[in-house]
C-alpha atoms as a PDB file:
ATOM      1  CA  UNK A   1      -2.740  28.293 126.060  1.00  0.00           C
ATOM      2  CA  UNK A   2      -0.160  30.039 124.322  1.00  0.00           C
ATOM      3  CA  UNK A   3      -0.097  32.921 121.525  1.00  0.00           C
ATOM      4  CA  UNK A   4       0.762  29.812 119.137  1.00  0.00           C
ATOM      5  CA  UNK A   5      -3.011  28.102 119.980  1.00  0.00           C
ATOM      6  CA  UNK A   6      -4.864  31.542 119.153  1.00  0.00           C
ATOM      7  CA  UNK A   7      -5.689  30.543 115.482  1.00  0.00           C
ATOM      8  CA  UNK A   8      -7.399  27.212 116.927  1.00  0.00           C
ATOM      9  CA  UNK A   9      -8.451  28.595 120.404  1.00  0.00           C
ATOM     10  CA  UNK A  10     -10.337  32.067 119.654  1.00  0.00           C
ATOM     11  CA  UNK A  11     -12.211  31.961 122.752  1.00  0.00           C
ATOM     12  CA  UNK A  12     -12.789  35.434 124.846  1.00  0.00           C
ATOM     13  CA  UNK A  13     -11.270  34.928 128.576  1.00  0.00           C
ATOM     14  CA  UNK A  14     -14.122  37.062 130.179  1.00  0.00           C
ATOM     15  CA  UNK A  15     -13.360  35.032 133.385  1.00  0.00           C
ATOM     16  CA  UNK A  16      -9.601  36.129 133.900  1.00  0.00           C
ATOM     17  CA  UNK A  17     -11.024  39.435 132.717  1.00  0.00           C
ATOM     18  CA  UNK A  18     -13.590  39.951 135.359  1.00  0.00           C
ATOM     19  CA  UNK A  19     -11.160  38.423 137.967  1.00  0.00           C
ATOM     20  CA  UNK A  20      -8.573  41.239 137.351  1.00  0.00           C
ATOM     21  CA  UNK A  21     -11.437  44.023 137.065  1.00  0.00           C
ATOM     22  CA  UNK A  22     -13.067  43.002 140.053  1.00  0.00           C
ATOM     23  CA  UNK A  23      -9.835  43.380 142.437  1.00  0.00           C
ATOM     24  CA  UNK A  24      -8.540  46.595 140.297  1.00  0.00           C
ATOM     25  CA  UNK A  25     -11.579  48.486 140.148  1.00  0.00           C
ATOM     26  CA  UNK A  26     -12.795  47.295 143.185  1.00  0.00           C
ATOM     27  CA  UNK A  27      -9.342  48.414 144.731  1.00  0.00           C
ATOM     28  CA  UNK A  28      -9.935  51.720 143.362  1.00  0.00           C
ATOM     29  CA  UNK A  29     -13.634  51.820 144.612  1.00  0.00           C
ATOM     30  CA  UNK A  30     -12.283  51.262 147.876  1.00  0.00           C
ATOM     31  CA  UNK A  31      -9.630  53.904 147.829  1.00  0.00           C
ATOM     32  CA  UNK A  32     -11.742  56.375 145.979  1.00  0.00           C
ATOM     33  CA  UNK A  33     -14.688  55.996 149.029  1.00  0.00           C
ATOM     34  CA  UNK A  34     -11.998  56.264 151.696  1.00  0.00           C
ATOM     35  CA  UNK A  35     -10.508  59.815 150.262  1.00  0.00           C
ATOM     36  CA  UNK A  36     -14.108  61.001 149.769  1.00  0.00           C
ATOM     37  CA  UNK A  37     -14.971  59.840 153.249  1.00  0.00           C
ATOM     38  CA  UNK A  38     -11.723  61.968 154.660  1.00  0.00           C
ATOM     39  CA  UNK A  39     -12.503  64.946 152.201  1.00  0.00           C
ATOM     40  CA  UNK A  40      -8.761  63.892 150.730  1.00  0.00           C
ATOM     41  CA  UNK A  41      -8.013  64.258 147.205  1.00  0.00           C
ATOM     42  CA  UNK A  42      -4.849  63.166 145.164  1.00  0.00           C
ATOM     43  CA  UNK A  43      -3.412  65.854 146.290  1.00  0.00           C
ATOM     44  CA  UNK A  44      -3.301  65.596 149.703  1.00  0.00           C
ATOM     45  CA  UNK A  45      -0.587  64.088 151.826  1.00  0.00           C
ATOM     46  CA  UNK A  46      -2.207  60.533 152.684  1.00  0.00           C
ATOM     47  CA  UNK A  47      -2.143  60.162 149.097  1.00  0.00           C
ATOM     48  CA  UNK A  48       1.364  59.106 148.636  1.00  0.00           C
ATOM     49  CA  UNK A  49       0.348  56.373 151.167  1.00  0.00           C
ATOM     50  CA  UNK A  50      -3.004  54.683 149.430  1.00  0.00           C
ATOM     51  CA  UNK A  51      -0.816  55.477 145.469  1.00  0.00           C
ATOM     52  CA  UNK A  52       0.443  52.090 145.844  1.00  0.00           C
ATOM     53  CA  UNK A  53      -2.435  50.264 146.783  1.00  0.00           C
ATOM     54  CA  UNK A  54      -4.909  51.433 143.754  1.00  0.00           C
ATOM     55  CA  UNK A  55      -1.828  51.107 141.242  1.00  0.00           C
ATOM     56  CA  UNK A  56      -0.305  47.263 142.597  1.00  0.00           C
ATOM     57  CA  UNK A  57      -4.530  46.302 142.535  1.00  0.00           C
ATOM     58  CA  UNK A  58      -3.892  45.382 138.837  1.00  0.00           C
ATOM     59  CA  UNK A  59      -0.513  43.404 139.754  1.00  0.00           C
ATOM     60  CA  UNK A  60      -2.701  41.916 142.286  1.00  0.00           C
ATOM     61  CA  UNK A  61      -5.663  40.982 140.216  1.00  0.00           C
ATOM     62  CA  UNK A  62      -3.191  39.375 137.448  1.00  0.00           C
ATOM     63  CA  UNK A  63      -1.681  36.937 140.306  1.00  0.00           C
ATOM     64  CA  UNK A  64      -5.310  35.719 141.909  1.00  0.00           C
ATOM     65  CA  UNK A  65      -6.701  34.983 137.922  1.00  0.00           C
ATOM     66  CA  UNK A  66      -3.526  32.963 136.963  1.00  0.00           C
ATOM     67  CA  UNK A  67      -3.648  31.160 140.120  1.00  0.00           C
ATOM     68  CA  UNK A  68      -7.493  30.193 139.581  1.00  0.00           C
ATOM     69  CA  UNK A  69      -9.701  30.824 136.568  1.00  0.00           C
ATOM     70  CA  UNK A  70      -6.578  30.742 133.717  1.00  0.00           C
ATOM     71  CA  UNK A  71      -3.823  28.649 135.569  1.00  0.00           C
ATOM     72  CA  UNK A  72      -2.734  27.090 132.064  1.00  0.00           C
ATOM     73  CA  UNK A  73      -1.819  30.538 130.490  1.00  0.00           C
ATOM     74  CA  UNK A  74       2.102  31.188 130.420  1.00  0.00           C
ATOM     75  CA  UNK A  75       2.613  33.658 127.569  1.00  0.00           C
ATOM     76  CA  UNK A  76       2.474  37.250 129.946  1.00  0.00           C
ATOM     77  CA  UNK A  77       5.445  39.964 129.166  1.00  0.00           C
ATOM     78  CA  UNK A  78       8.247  39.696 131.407  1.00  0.00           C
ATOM     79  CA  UNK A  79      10.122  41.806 133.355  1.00  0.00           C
ATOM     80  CA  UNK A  80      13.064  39.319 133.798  1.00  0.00           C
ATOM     81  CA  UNK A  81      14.869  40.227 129.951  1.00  0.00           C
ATOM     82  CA  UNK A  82      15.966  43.896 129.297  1.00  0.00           C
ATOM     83  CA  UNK A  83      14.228  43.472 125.774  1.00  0.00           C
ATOM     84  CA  UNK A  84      15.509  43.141 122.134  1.00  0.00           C
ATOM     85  CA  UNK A  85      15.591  47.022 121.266  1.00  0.00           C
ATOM     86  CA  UNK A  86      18.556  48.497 123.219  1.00  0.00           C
ATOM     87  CA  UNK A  87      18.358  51.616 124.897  1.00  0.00           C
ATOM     88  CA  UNK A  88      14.828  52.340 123.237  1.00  0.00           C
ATOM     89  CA  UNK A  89      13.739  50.320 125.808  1.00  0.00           C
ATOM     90  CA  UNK A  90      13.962  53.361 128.288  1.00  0.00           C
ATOM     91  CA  UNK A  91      14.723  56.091 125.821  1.00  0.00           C
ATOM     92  CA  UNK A  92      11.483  55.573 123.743  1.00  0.00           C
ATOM     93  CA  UNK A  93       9.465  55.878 126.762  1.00  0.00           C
ATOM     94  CA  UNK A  94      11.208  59.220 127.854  1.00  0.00           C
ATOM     95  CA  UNK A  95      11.281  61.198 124.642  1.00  0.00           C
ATOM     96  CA  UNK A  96       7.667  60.423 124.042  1.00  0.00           C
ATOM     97  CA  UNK A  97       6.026  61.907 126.942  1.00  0.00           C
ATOM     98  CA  UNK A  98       8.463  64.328 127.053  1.00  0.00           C
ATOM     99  CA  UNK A  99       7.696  65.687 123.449  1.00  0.00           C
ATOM    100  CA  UNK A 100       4.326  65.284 123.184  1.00  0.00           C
ATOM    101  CA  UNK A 101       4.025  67.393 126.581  1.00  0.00           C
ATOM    102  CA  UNK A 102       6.795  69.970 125.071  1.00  0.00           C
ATOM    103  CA  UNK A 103       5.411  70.338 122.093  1.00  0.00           C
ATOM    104  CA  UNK A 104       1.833  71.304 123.791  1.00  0.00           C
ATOM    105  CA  UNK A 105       3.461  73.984 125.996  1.00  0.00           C
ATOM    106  CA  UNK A 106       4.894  75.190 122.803  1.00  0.00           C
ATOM    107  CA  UNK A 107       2.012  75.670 121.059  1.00  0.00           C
ATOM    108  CA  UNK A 108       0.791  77.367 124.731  1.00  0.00           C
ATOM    109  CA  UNK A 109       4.040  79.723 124.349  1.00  0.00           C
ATOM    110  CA  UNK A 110       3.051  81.108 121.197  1.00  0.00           C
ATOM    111  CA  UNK A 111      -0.328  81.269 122.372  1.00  0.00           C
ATOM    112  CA  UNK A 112       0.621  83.724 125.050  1.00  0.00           C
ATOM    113  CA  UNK A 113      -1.218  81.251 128.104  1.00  0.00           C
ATOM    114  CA  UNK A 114       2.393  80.013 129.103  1.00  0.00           C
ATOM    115  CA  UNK A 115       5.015  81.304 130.871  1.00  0.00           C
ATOM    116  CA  UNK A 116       8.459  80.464 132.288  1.00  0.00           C
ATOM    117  CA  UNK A 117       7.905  79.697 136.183  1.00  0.00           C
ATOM    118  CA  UNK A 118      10.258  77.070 137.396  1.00  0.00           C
ATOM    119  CA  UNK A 119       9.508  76.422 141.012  1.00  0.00           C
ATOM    120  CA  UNK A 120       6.150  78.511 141.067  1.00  0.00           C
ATOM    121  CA  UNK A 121       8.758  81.632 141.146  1.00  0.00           C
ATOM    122  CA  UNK A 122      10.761  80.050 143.998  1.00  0.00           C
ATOM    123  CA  UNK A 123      13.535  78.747 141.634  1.00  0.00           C
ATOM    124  CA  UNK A 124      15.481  82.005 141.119  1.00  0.00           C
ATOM    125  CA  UNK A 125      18.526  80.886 139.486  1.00  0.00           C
ATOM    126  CA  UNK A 126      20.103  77.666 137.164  1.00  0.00           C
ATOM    127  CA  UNK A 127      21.640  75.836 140.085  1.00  0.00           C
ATOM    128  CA  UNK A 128      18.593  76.165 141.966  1.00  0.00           C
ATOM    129  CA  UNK A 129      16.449  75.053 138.990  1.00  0.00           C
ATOM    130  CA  UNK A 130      19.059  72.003 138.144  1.00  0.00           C
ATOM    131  CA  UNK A 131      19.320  71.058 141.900  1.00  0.00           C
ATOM    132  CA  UNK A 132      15.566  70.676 142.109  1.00  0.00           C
ATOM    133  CA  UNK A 133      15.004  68.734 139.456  1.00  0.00           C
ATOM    134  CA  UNK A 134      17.741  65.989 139.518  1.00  0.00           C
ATOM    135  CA  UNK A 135      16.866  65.658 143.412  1.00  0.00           C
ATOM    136  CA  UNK A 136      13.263  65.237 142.666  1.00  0.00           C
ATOM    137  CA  UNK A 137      13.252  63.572 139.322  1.00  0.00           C
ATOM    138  CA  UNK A 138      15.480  60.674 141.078  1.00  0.00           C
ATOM    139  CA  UNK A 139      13.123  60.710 143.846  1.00  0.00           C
ATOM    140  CA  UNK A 140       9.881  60.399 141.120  1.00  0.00           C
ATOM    141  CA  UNK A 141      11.586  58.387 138.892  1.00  0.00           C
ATOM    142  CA  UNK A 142      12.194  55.721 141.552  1.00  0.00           C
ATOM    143  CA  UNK A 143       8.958  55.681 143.230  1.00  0.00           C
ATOM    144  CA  UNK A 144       7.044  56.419 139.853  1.00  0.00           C
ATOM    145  CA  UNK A 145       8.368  53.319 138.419  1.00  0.00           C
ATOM    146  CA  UNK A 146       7.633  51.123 141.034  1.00  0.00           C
ATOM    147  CA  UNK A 147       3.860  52.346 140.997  1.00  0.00           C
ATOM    148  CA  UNK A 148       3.740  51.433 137.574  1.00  0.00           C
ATOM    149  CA  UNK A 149       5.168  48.386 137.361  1.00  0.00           C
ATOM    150  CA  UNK A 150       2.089  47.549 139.506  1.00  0.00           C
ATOM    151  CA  UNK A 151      -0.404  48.661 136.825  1.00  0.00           C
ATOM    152  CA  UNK A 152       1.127  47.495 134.167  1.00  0.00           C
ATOM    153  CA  UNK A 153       2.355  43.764 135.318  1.00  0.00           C
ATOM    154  CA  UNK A 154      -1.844  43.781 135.158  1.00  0.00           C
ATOM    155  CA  UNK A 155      -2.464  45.823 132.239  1.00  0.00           C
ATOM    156  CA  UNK A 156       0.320  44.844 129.038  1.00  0.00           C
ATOM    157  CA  UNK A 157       1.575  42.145 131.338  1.00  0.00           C
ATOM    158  CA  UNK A 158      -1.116  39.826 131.628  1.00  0.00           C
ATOM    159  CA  UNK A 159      -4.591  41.213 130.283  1.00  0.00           C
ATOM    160  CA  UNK A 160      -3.039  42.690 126.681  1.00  0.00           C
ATOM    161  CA  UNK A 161      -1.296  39.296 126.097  1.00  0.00           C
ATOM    162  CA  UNK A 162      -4.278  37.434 127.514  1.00  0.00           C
ATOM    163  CA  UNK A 163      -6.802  38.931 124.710  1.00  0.00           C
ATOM    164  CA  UNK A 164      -3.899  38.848 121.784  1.00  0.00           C
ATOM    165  CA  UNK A 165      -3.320  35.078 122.831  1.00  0.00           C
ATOM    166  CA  UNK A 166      -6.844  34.597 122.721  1.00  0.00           C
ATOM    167  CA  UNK A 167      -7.052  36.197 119.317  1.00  0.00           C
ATOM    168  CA  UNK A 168      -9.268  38.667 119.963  1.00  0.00           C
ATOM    169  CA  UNK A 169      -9.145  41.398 117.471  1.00  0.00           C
ATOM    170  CA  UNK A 170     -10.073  44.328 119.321  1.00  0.00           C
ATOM    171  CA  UNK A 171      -7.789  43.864 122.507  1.00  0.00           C
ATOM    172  CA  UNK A 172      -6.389  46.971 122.740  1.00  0.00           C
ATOM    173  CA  UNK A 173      -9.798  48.691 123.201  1.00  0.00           C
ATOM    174  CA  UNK A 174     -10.914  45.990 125.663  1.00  0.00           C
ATOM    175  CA  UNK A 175      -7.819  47.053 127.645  1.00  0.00           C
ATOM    176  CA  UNK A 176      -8.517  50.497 127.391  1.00  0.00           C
ATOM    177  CA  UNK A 177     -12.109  49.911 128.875  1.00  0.00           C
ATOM    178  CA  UNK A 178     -11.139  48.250 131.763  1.00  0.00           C
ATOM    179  CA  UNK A 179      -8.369  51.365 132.492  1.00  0.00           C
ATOM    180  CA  UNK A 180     -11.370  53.758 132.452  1.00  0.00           C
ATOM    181  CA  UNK A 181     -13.299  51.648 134.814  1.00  0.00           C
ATOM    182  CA  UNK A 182     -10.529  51.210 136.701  1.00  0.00           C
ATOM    183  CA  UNK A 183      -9.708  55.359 137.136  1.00  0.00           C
ATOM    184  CA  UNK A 184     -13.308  56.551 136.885  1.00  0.00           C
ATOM    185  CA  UNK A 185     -13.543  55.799 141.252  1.00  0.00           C
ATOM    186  CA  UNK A 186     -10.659  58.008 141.659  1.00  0.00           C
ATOM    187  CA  UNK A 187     -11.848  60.612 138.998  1.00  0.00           C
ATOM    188  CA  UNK A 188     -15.458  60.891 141.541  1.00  0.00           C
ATOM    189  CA  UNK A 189     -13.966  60.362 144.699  1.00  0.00           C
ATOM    190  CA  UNK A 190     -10.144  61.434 144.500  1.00  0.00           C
ATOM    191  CA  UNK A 191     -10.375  64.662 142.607  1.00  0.00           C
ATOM    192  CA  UNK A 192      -7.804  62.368 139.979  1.00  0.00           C
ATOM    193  CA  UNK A 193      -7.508  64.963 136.628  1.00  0.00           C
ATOM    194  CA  UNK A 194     -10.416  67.562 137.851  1.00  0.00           C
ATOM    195  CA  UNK A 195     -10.702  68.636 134.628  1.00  0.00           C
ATOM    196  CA  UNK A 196     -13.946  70.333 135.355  1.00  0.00           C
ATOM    197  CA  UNK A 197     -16.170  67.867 136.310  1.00  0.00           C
ATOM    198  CA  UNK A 198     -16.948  64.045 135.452  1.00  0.00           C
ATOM    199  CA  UNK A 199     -17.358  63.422 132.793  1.00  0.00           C
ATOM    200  CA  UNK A 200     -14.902  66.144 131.665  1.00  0.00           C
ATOM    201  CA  UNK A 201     -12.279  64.581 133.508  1.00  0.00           C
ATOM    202  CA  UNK A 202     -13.659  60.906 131.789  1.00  0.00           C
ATOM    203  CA  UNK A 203     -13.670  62.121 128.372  1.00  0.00           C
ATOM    204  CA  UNK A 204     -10.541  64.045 128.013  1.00  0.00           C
ATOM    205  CA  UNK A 205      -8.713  60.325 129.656  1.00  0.00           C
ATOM    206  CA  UNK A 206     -10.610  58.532 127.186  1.00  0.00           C
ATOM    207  CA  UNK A 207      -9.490  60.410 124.591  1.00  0.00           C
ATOM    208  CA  UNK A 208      -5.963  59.957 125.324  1.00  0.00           C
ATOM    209  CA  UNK A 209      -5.640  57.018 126.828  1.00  0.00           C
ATOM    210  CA  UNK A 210      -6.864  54.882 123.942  1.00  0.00           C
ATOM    211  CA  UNK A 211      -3.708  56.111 122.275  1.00  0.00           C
ATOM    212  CA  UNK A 212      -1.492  55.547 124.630  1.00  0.00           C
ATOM    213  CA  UNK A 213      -2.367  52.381 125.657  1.00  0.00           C
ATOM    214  CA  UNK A 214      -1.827  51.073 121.751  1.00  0.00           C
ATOM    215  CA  UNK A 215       1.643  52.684 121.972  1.00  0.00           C
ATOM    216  CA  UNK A 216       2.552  51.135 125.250  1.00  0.00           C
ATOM    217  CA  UNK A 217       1.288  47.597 123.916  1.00  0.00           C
ATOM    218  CA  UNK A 218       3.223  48.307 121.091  1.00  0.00           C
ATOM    219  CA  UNK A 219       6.399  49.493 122.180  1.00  0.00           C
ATOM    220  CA  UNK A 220       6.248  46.012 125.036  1.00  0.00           C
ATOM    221  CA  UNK A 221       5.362  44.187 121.993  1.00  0.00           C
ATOM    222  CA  UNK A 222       8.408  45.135 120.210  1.00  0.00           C
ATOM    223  CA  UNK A 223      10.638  44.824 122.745  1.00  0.00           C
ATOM    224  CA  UNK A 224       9.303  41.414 123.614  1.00  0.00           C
ATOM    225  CA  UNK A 225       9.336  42.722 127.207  1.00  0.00           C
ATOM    226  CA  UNK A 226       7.301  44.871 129.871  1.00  0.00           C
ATOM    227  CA  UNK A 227       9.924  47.401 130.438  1.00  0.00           C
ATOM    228  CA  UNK A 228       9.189  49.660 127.817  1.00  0.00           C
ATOM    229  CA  UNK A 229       5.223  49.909 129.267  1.00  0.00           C
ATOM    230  CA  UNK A 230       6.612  50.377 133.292  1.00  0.00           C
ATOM    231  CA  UNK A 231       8.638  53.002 131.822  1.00  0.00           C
ATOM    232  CA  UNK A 232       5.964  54.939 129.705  1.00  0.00           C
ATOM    233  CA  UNK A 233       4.027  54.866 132.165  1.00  0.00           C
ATOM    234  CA  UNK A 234       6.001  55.753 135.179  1.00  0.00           C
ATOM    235  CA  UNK A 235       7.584  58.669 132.939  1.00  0.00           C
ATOM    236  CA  UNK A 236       4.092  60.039 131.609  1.00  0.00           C
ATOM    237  CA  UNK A 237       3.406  60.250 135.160  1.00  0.00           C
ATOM    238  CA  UNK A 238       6.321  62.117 136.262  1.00  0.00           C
ATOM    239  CA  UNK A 239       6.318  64.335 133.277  1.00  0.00           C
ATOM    240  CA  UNK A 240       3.108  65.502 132.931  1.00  0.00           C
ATOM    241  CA  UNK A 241       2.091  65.818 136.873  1.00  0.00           C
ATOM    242  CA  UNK A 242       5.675  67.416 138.318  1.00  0.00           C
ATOM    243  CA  UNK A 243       7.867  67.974 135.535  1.00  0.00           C
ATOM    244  CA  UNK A 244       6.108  70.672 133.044  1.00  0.00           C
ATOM    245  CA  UNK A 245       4.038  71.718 135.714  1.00  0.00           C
ATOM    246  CA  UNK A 246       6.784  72.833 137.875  1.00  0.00           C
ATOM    247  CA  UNK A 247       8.800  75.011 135.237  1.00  0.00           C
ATOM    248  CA  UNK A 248       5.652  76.439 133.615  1.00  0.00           C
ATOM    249  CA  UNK A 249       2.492  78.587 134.644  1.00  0.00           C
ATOM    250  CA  UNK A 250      -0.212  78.179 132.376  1.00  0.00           C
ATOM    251  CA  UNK A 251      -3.488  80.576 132.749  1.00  0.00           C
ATOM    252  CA  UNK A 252      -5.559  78.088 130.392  1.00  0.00           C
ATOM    253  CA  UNK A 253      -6.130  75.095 132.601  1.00  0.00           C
ATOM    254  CA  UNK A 254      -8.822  73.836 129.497  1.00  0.00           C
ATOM    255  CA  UNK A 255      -5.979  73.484 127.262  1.00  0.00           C
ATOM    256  CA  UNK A 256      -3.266  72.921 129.457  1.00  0.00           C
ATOM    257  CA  UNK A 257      -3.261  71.290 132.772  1.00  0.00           C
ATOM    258  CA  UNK A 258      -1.045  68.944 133.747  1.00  0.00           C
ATOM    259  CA  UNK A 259      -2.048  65.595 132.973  1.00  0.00           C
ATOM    260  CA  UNK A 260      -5.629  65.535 131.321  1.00  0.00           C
ATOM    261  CA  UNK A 261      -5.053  69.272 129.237  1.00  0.00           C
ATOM    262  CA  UNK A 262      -6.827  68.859 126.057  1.00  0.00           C
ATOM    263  CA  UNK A 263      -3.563  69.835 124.336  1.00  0.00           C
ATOM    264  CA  UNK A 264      -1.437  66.747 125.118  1.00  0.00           C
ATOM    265  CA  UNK A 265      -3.851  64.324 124.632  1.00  0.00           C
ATOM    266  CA  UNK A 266      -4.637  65.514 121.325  1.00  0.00           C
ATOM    267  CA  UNK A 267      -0.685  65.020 120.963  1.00  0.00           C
ATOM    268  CA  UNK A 268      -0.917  61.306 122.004  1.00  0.00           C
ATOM    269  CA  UNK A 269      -3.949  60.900 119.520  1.00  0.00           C
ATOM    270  CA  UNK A 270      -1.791  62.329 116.823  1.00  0.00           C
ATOM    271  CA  UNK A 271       0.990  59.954 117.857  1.00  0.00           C
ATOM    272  CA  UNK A 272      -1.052  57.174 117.839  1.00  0.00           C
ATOM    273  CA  UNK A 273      -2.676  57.525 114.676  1.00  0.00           C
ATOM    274  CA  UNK A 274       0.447  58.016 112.982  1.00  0.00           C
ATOM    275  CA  UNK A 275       1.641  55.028 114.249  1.00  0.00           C
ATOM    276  CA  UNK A 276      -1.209  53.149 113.185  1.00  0.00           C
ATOM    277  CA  UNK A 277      -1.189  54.486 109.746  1.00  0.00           C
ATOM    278  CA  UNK A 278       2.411  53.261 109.941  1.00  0.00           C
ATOM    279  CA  UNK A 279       1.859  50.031 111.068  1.00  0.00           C
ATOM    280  CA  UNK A 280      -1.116  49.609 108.390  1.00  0.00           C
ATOM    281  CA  UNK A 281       1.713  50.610 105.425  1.00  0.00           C
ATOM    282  CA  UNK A 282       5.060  49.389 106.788  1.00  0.00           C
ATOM    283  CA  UNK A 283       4.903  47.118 110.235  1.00  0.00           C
ATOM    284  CA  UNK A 284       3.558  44.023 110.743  1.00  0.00           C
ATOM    285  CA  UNK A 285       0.451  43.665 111.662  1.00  0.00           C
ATOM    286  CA  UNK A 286      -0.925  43.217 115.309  1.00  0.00           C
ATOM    287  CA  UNK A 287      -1.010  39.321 115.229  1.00  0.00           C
ATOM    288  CA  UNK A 288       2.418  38.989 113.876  1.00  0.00           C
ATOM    289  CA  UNK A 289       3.317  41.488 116.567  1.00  0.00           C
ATOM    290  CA  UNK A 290       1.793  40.181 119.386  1.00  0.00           C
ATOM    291  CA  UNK A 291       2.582  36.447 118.083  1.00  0.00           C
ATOM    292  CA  UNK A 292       6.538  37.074 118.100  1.00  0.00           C
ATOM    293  CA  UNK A 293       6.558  38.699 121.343  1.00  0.00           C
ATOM    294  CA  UNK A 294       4.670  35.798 123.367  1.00  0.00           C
ATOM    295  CA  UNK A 295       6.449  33.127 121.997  1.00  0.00           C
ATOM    296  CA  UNK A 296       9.781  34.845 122.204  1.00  0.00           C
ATOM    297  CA  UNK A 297      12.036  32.708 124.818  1.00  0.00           C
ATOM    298  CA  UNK A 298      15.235  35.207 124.762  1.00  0.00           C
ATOM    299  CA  UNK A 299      18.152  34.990 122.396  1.00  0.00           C
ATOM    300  CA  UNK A 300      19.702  31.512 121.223  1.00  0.00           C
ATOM    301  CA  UNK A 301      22.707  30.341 123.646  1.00  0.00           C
ATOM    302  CA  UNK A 302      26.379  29.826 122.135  1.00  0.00           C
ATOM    303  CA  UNK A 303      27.161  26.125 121.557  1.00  0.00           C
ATOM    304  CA  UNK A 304      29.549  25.110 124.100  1.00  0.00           C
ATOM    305  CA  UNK A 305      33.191  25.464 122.475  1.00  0.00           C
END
């Protein structure tokens, strides 16, 4: 079926939907009993080595539910076209993680709970600061890409397009609901955000990641490719773990930790509204969105001369 059929074909795929869920989550189950078995934590060393395996589970599930329960369904994002918007393809990713993060240590700044501290203290001068972050930011930026290109072949690859093909209205939640069962394992039995407990740690992602999963789907969407939601992802990631972490000190891990501080994800709830109210006055809507980008095929060719 493709997004042209959804008018005439509104059925819900809960079997390509329980296929992926079973092999993510369960993949994250598995990884999440393993660290708690080990006493390891997402923090610890052998992390870097089981990373992969919860974040390519999605990838994973995506390839065993086309290749049995929805073997008909061709309209997924794809990673083999750059995308129609230019540069925003990778620039849009970047400056939004990047600004809603900056603008939360900001408001921390003024607060008086943050405070210049590149390297922990251990980057004394510029060249040391400058050196350390293009070595590492290559070295995250590669490998942070490449774990989310595993997530989100699964994610605004297949199940977003899935569920907007399918014509159901409230896709972007269903997405989000599966990403929450997906991360809860790793929030028990990884120590994965530790913002102070469970369901702490489940609300604050909640709260933010309903956001950011419309403005991934969106930004793919308008692209008509995946690249834009690999590279929101991957740069969230590397911003918000390593990069604002590592040249500030903040003494109010509540508002301000990392990934899951209540101040960023109040940014990305900001962002995303706006964008919605946007989208409600001035865009098209979600249907005409998703519609153009599954049926899109690439530019016309030149007529041989």
């Amino acid at each position: 079926m493709s997004a042209e059929d959804s008018s005439s074909t509104p059925t819900i795929p809960w079997q390509p939907v329980l296929v992926l869920m079973a092999i993510a989550a369960g993949a994250t189950t598995a990884v999440a009993l393993v660290c708690w078995r080990m006493g390891w934590t997402v923090t610890s060393p052998q992390w870097s080595a089981l990373v992969p395996i919860a974040m390519w589970a999605p990838a994973l599930g995506r390839l065993v539910a086309r290749r049995t329960v929805d073997r008909d369904f061709r309209s997924v994002l794809t990673l083999r076209r750059w995308g129609t918007t230019g540069p925003w393809v990778i620039l849009a990713p970047f400056l939004i993680p990047l600004a809603v993060y900056g603008a939360a240590h900001a408001v921390g700044w003024t607060a008086g709970f943050v405070h210049w501290n590149p390297g922990g203290g251990k980057w004394t001068s510029t060249p040391q600061i400058l050196a350390n972050l293009g070595l590492n930011l290559a070295i995250l930026g590669v490998w942070g890409t490449f774990n989310a290109m595993g997530e989100e072949l699964g994610w605004r690859g297949y199940l977003q397009p899935r569920l907007d093909a399918a014509g159901m209205r409230s896709s972007v939640i269903v997405v989000w609901l599966c990403q929450l069962a997906y991360h809860a394992p790793l929030m028990v039995g990884a120590g994965y955000l530790n913002e102070g407990g469970f369901a702490r740690s489940l609300l604050l992602f909640a709260v933010g990641d309903l956001p950011i999963s419309f403005v991934i789907a969106w930004l793919a969407y308008r692209a008509k490719t995946l690249w834009p939601a690999v590279f929101l992802h991957s740069f969230h990631n590397t911003i918000s773990q390593w990069l604002y972490p590592k040249l500030f000190a903040s003494t109010n891990l509540a508002l301000l930790d990392g990934e899951g501080g209540v101040l960023p994800m109040l940014g990305y709830v900001v962002l995303g509204a706006a964008l919605f109210v946007w989208m409600k006055r001035r865009g098209p809507s979600w249907r005409v969105l998703a519609r153009d980008a599954l049926s899109y095929r690439g530019p016309p060719r030149n007529p041989a001369r």
